[in-house]
Protein backbone atom coordinates (compact mmCIF):
# COMPACT_ATOMS: atom_id res chain seq x y z
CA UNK A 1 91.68 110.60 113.77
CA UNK A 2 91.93 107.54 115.72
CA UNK A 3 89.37 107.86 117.94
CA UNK A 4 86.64 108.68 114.58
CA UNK A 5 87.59 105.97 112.84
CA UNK A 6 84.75 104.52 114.72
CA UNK A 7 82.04 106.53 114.12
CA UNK A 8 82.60 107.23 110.73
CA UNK A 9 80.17 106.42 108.40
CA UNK A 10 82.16 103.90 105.66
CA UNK A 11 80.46 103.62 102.19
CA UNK A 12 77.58 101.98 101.04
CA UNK A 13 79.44 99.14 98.92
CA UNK A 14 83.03 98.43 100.13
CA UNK A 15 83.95 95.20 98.69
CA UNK A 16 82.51 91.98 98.03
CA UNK A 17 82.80 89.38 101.36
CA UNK A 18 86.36 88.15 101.41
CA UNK A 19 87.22 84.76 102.97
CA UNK A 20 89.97 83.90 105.29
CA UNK A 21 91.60 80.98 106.13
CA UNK A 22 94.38 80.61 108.79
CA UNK A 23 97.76 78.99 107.53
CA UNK A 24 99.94 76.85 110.43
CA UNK A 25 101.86 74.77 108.21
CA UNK A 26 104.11 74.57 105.41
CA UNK A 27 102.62 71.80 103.85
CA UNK A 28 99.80 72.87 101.68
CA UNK A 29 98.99 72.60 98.34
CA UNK A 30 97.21 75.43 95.96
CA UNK A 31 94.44 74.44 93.80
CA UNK A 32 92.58 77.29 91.47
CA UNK A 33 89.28 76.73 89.58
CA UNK A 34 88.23 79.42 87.69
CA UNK A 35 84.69 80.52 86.35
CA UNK A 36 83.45 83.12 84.08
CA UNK A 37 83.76 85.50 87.15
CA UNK A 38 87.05 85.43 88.02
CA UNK A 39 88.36 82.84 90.29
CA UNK A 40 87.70 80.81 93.43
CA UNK A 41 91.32 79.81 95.59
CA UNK A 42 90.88 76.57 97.26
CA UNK A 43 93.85 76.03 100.34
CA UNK A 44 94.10 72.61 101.09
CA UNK A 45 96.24 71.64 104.30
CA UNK A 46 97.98 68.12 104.71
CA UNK A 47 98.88 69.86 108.05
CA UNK A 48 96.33 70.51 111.16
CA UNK A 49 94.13 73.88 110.99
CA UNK A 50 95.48 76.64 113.21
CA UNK A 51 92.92 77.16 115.68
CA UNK A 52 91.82 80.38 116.04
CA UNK A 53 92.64 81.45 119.90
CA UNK A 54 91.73 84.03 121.85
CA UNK A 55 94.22 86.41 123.12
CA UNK A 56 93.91 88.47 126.51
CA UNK A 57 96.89 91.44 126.80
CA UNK A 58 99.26 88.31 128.58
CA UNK A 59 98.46 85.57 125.93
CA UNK A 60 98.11 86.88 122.35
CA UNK A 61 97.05 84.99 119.55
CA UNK A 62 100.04 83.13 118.36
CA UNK A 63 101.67 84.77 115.00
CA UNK A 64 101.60 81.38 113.76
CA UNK A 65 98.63 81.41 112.59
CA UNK A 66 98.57 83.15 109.31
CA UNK A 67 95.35 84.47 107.91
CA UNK A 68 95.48 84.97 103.75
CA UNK A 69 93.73 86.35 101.92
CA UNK A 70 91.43 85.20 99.34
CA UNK A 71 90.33 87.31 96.91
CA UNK A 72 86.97 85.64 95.11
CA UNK A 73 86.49 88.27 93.31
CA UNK A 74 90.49 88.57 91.82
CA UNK A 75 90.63 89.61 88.13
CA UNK A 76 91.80 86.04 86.33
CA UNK A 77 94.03 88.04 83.89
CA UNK A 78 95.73 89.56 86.95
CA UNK A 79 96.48 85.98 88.19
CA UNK A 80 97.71 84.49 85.40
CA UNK A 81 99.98 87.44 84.53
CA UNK A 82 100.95 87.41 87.96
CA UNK A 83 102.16 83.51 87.55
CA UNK A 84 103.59 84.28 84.47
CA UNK A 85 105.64 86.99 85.60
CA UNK A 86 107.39 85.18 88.64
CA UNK A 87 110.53 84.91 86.49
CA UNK A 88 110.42 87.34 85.26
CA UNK A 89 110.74 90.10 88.80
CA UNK A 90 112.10 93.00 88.37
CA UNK A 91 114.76 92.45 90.90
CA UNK A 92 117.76 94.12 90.18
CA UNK A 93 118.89 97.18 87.52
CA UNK A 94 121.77 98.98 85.99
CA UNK A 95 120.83 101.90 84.48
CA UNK A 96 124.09 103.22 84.59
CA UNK A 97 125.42 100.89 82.34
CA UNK A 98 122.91 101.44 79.75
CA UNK A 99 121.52 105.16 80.22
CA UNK A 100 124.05 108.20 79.50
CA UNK A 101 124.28 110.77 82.12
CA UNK A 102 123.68 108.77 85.07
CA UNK A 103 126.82 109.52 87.31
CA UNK A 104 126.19 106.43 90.09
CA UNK A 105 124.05 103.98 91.59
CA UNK A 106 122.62 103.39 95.37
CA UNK A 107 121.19 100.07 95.88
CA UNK A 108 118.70 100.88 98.83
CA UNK A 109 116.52 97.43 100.05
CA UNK A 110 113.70 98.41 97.26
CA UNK A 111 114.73 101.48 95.50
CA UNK A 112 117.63 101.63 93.09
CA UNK A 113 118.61 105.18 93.25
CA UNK A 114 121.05 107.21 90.34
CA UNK A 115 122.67 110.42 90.33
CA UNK A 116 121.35 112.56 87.67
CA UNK A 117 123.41 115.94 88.81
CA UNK A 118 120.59 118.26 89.28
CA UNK A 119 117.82 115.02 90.04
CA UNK A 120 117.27 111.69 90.83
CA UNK A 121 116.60 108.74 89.19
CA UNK A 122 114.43 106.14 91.09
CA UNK A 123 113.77 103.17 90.00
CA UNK A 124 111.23 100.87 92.09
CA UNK A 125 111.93 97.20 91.92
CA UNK A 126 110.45 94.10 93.26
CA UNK A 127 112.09 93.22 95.71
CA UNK A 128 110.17 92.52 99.10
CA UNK A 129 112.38 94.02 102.33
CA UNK A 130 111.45 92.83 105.45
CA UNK A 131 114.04 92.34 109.27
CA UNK A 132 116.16 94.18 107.32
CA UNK A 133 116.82 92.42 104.02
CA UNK A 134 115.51 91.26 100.94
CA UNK A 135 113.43 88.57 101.22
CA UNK A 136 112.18 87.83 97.78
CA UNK A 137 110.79 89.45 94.43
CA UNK A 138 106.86 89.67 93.96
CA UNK A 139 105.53 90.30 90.61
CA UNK A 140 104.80 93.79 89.23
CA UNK A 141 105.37 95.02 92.78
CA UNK A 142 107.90 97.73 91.96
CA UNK A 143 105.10 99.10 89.51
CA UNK A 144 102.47 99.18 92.13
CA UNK A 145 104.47 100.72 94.83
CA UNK A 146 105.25 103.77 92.25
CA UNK A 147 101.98 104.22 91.03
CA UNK A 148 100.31 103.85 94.32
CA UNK A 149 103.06 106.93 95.52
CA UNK A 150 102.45 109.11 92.61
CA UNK A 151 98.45 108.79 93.40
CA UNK A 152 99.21 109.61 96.94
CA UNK A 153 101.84 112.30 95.98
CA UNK A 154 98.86 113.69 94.13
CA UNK A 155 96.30 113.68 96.83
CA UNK A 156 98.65 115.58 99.63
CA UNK A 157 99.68 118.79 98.10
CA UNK A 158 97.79 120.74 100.24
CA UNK A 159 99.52 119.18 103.44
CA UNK A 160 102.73 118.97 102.01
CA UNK A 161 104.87 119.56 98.62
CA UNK A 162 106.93 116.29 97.20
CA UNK A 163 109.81 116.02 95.38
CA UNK A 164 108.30 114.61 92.41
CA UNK A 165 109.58 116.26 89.13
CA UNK A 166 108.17 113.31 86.38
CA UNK A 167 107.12 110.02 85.96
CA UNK A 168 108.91 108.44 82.56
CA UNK A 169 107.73 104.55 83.51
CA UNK A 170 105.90 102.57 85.61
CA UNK A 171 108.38 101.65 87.75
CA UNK A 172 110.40 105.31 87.79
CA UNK A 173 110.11 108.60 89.39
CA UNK A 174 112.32 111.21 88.57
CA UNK A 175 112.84 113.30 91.55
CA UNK A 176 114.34 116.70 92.72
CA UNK A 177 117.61 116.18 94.70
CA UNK A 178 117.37 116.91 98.55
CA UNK A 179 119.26 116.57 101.29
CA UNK A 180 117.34 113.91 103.22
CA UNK A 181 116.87 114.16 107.15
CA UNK A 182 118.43 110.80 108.57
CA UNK A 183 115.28 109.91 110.54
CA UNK A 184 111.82 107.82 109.48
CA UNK A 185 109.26 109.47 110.89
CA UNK A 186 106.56 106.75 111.88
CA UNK A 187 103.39 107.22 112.53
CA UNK A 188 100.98 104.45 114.10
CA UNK A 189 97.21 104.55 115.27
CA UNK A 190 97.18 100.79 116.94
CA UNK A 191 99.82 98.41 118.73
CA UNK A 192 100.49 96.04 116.38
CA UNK A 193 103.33 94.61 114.53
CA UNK A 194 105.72 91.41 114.40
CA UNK A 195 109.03 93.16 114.21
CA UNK A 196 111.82 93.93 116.77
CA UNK A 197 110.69 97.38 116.27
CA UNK A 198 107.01 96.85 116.31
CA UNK A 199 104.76 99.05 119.16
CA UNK A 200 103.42 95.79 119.85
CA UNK A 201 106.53 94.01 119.72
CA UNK A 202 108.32 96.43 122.31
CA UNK A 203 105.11 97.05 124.78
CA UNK A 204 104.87 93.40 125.06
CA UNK A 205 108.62 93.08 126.46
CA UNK A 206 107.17 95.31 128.69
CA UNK A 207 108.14 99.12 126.95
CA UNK A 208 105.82 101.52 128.71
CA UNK A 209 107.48 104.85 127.07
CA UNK A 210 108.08 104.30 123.36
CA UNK A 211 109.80 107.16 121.66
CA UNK A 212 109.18 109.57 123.93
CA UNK A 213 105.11 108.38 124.13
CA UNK A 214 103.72 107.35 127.48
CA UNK A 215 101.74 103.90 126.94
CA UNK A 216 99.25 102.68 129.46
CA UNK A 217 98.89 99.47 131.02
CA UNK A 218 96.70 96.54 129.67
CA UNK A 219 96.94 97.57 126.09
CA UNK A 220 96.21 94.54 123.75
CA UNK A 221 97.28 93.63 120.29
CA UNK A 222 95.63 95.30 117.34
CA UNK A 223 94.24 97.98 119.55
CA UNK A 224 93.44 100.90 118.56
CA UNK A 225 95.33 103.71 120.52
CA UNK A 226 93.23 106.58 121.78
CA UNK A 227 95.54 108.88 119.36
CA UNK A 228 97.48 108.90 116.52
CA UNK A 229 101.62 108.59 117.88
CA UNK A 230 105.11 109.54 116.38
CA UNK A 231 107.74 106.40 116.82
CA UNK A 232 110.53 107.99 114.53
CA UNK A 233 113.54 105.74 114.08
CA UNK A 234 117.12 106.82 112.79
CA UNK A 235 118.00 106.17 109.41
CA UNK A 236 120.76 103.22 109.29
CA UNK A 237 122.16 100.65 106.67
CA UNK A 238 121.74 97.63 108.92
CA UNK A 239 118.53 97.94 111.27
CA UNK A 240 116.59 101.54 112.22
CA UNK A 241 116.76 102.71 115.89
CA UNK A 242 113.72 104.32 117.46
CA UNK A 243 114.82 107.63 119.21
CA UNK A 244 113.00 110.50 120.77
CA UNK A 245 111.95 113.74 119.59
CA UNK A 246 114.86 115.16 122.19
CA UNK A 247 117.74 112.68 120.94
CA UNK A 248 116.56 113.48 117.09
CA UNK A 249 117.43 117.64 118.51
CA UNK A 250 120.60 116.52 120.71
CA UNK A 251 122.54 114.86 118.16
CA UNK A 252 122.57 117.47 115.55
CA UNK A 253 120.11 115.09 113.28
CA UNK A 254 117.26 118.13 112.66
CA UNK A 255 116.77 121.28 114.04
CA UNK A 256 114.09 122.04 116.02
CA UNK A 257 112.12 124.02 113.88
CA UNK A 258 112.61 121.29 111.04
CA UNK A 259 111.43 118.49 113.16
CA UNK A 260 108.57 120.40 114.23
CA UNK A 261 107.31 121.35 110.63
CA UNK A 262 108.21 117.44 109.74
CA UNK A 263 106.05 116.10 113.20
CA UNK A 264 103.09 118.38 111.73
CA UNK A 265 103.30 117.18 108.53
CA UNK A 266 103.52 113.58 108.84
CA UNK A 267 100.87 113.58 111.51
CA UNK A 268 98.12 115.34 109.63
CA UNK A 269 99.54 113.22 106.29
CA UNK A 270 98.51 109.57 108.39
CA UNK A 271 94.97 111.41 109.65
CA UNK A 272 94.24 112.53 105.93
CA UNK A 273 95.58 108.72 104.98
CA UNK A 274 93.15 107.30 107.61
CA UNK A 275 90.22 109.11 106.30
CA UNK A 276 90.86 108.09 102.34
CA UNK A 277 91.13 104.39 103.75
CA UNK A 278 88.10 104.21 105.61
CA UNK A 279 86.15 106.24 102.98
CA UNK A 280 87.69 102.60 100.98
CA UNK A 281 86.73 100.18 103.32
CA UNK A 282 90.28 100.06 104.62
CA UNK A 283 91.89 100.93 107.66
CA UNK A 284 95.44 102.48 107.47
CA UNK A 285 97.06 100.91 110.89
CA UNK A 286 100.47 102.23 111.16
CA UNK A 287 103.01 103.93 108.19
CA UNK A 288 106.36 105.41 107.64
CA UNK A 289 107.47 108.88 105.86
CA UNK A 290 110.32 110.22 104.47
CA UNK A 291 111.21 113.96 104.28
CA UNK A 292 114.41 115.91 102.69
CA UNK A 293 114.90 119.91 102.55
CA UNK A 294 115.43 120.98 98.79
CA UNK A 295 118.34 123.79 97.44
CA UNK A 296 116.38 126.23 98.93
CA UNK A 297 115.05 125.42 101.92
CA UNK A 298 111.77 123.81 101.64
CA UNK A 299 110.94 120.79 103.35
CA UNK A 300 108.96 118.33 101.45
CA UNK A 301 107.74 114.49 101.44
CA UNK A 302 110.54 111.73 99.72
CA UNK A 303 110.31 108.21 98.89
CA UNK A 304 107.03 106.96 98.91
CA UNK A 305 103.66 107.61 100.60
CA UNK A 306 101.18 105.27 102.07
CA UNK A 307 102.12 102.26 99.84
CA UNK A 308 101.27 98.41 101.16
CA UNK A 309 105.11 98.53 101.91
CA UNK A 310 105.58 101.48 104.05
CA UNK A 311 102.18 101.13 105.53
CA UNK A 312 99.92 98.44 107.41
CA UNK A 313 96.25 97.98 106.30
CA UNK A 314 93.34 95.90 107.68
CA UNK A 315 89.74 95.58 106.23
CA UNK A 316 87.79 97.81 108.29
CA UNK A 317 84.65 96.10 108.48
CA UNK A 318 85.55 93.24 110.16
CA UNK A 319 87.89 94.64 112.05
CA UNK A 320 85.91 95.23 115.33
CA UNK A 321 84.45 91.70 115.62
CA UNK A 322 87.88 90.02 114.91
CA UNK A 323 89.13 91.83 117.88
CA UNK A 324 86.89 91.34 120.33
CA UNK A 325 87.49 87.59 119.03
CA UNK A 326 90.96 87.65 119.61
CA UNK A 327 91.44 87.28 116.07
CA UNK A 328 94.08 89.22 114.01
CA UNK A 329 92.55 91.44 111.67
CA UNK A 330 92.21 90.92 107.48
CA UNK A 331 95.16 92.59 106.46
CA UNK A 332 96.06 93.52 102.72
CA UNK A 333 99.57 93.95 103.70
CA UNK A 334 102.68 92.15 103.67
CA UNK A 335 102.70 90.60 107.53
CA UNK A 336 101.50 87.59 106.50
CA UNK A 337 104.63 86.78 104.69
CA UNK A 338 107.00 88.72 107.52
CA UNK A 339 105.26 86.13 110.12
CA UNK A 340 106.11 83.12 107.69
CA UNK A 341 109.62 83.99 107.87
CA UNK A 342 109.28 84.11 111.56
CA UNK A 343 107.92 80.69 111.66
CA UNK A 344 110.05 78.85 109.65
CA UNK A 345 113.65 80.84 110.43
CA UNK A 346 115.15 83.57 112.06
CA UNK A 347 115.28 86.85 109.74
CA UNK A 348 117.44 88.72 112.02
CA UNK A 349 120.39 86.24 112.54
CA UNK A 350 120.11 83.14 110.08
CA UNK A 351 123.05 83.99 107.35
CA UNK A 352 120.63 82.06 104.53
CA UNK A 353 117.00 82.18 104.47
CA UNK A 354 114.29 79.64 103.15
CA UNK A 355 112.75 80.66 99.90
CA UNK A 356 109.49 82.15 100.16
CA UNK A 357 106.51 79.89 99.33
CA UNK A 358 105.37 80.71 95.30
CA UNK A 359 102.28 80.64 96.55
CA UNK A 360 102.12 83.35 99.11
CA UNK A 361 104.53 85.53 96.86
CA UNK A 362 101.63 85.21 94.40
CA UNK A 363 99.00 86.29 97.41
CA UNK A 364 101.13 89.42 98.15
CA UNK A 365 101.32 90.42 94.36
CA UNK A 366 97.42 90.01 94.33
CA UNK A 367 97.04 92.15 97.27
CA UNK A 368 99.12 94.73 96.41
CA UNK A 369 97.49 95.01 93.19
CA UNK A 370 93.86 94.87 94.93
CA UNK A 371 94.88 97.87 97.71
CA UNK A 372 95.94 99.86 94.66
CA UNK A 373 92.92 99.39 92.90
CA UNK A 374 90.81 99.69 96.05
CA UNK A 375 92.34 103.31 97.25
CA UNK A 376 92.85 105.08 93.72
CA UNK A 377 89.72 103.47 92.04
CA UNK A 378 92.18 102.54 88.74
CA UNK A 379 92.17 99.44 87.12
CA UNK A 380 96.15 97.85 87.30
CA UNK A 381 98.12 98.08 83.92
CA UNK A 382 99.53 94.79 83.21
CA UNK A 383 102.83 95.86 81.17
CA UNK A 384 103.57 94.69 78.19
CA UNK A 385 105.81 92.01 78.06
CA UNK A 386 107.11 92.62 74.14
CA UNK A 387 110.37 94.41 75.31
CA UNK A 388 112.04 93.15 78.26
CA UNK A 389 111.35 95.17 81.54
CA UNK A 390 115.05 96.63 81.70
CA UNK A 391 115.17 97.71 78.64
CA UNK A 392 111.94 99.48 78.59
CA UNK A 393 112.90 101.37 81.38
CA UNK A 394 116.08 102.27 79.65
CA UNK A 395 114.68 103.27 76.74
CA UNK A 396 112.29 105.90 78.86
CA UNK A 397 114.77 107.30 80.99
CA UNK A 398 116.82 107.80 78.19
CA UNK A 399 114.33 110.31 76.49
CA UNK A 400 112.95 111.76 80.02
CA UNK A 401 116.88 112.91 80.46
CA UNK A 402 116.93 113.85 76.99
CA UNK A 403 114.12 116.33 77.57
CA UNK A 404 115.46 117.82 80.88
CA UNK A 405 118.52 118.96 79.61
């Protein structure tokens, strides 16, 4: 799929022009004027400008400079409720304090997950996960990483079934109970990425055979690869470990005939995912799946699917230019705020971290919101902010339990 991204041919309207401005230092203020069209984000430095560099495969563009985005044409009620709501996260739950029949609770670094005996509750929160830990709560996030899943969960029966039994909230998904393989299958299409486990990360430390893939020489950043690869990690509490399809096989983690069917699967689930992008104006860069085998035997697709938190997008339509500019692409993604954390501390090792900037945890609620508008063509359903969050999604689980028994 990688290599038609290309010559596709992408739709007549996309999006309206977006506009870009790098981000080097801390020390910025915010100013908003709005107009009867929406609004207009002004970034105003007391720092220098980043300059934009060029990169050549030895000297990449520094990940200091940040490039956010700024969304002209943003819905103003979106904003506001966006502001309004940064108290107001949905960062933690306890559902089975307040919702009879829930047996437990797993706190995963998004997903609070609750035994249900024959299902599973899960509830999506907003928290932000990132180097292996929480590093804050964006607004109405949890909402648009479950509603984004269910659309995708909708889209991909025909490459794969899901474990999806209802949807009682915006933030829930009641699912069938699986047993869940302990390896991330991850797909990417370009060498990219900021983390330890990033393609880009490892090929510039000089990793030539990446989970079992051979990588040529004088690759550089944000390239496109000349096909779609598998990077699967192992699933682990404290940081994921990329292995190889023969490691996954020697230590007893999947059969072969399971990791097979999952390889297939996941590979033509990122090609389909490419296509729906680009048909968007969007290019899906990289992703992760999940898959778990149910009572009787039939694999199917966990978690979440193609969501602005398991996946990497860029704007296609600049995409080509910026490159052959050196520039990073115009992401709608979370990296921006992953390579402020990298700037100002170290995520792996510091014990405390700084607090994420207000205003770039408002930026990454407003693109989340626009990439889930973009790919399913809905409008975003503010919730209602009459009963408090917790307690609406009480009162729906309650009565989605009630009518499974």
């Amino acid at each position: 799929m990688v290599d038609c991204v290309g010559c596709l041919n992408p739709t007549k309207t996309l999006f309206k022009e977006t506009n870009f401005s790098p981000l080097s230092s801390p020390n910025h203020s915010f100013h908003c004027n709005y107009g009867q069209n929406g609004f207009k984000l002004r970034r105003k430095f007391k720092g220098i400008y980043a300059s934009s560099t060029m990169s050549t495969p030895n000297h990449p563009r520094p990940d200091s400079s940040i490039d956010v985005l700024n969304q002209g044409n943003a819905n103003l009620e979106v904003l506001l409720a966006i502001e309004g709501s940064l108290t107001n996260c949905l960062s933690e739950t306890n559902l089975h304090l307040t919702v009879p029949g829930l047996k437990s609770k797993t706190r995963g670094k998004v997903r609070d997950i609750y035994d249900g005996g024959d299902f599973l509750v899960l509830v999506t929160t907003d928290r932000q996960s990132a180097f292996d830990r929480v590093l804050a709560s964006i607004p109405f996030k949890g909402q648009v990483l479950n509603e984004t899943s269910l659309w995708w969960f909708d889209q991909t029966h025909h490459i794969t079934p899901n474990a999806v039994l209802s949807v009682p909230d915006k933030n829930v998904t009641i699912a069938k109970k699986c047993t869940i393989f302990p390896v991330e299958f991850v797909v990417r299409g370009f060498v990219t990425g900021s983390t330890d486990t990033s393609l880009w990360t490892v090929y510039n430390n000089g990793v030539r055979n990446y989970c079992g893939n051979a990588l040529p020489d004088g690759l550089v950043k944000n390239q496109r690869l000349e096909r779609n690869i598998l990077t699967p990690t192992t699933k682990a509490a404290d940081h994921d470990v990329p292995v190889t399809p023969d490691e996954i096989i020697e230590r007893g983690l999947m059969t072969k005939a399971d990791f097979d069917e999952v390889r297939e699967k996941a590979l033509n689930l990122f090609e389909y995912g490419q296509r729906v992008a680009w048909e968007h104006g969007l290019i899906l860069v990289d992703t992760k799946y999940e898959f778990g085998k149910t009572s009787d035997g039939t694999v199917v697709l966990v978690d979440e699917v193609h969501t602005p938190d398991s996946s990497r997008y860029w704007i296609a339509k600049s995409y080509e230019e910026r490159f052959r500019n050196g520039l990073e692409p115009e992401n709608v993604d979370k990296e921006f705020l992953r390579l402020w954390f990298k700037d100002h501390c170290n995520p792996y090792e510091d014990e405390v971290l700084p607090d994420a900037p207000k205003e770039l945890v408002c930026e990454l609620a407003s693109r989340y919101i626009y990439l889930y508008e973009t790919i399913t063509g809905s409008k975003f359903d503010i919730p209602k902010t009459e009963i408090p969050i917790h307690d609406r999604i009480s009162q729906n689980v309650s009565s989605a339990l009630a009518s499974l028994k």
